[in-house]
Protein backbone atom coordinates (compact mmCIF):
# COMPACT_ATOMS: atom_id res chain seq x y z
CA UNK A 1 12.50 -5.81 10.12
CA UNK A 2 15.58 -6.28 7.75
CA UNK A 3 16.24 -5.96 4.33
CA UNK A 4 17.90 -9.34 2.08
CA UNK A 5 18.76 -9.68 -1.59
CA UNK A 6 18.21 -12.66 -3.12
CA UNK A 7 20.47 -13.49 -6.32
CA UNK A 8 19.05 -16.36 -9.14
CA UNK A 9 19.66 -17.04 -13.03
CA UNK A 10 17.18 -15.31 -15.26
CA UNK A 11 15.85 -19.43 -15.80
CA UNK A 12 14.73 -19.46 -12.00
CA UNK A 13 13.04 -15.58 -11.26
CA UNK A 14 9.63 -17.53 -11.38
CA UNK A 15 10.00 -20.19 -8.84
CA UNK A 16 12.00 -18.06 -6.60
CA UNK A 17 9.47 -15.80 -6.67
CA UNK A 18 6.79 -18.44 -5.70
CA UNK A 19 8.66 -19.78 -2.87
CA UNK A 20 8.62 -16.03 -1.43
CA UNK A 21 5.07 -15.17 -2.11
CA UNK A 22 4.32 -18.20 0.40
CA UNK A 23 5.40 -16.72 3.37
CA UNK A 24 3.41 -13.68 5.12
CA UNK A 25 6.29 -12.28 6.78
CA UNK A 26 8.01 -11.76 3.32
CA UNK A 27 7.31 -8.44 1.13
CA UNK A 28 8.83 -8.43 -1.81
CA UNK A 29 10.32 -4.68 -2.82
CA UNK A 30 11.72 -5.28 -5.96
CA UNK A 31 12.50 -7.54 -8.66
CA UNK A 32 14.92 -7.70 -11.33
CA UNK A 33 16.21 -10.41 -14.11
CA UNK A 34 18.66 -11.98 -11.42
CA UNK A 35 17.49 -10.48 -8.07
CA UNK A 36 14.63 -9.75 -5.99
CA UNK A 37 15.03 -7.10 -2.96
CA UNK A 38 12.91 -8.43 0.26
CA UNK A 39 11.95 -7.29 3.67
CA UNK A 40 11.39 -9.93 6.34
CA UNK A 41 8.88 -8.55 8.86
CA UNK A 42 9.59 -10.69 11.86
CA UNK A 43 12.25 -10.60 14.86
CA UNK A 44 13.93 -13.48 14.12
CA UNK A 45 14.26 -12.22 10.15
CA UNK A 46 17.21 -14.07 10.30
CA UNK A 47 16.29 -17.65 11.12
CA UNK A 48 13.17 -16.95 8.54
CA UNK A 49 15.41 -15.81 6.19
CA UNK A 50 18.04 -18.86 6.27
CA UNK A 51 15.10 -21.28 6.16
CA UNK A 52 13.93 -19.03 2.88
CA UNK A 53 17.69 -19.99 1.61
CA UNK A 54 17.42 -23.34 2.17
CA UNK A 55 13.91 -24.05 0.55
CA UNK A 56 15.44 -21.92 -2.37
CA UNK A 57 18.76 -24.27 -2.10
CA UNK A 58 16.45 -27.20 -2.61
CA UNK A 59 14.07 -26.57 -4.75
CA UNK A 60 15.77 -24.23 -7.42
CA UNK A 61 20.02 -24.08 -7.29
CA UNK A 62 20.15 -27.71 -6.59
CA UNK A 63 17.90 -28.35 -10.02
CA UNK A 64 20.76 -26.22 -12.02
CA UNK A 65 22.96 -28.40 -14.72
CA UNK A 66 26.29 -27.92 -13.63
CA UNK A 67 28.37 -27.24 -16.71
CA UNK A 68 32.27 -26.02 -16.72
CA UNK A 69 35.54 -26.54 -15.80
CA UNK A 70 36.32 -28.38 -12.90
CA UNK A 71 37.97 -26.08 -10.92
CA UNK A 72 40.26 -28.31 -8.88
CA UNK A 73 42.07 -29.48 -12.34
């Protein structure tokens, strides 16, 4: 059993969020506007939680409009 933090833009919280409540292994301990405290009930917490990043990764961050400076200017 280990504890992760999970870190999102206010916009996301929701589908974040869903994506967790999917998995059975995953309790949810708290939730703020830009993070949500977990505990992964499994042995290998941290394969489960790396595949949880990568849905996440997919499904949410890569769906963010990239606006800025381009830092290598």
């Amino acid at each position: 059993m280990e504890n992760y933090r999970i870190y999102f833009e206010e916009s996301e919280r929701n589908e974040v969020v869903g994506i967790l409540r999917k998995y059975n292994d995953v309790i949810i301990d708290n939730i703020d506007d830009t993070s949500v405290g977990i505990t992964i009930e499994r042995d290998d917490s941290g394969a489960l939680y790396a595949n949880i990043l990568d849905e996440i990764d997919r499904f949410v961050y890569s769906a963010r409009t990239h606006t800025g400076h381009n830092v290598n200017t």
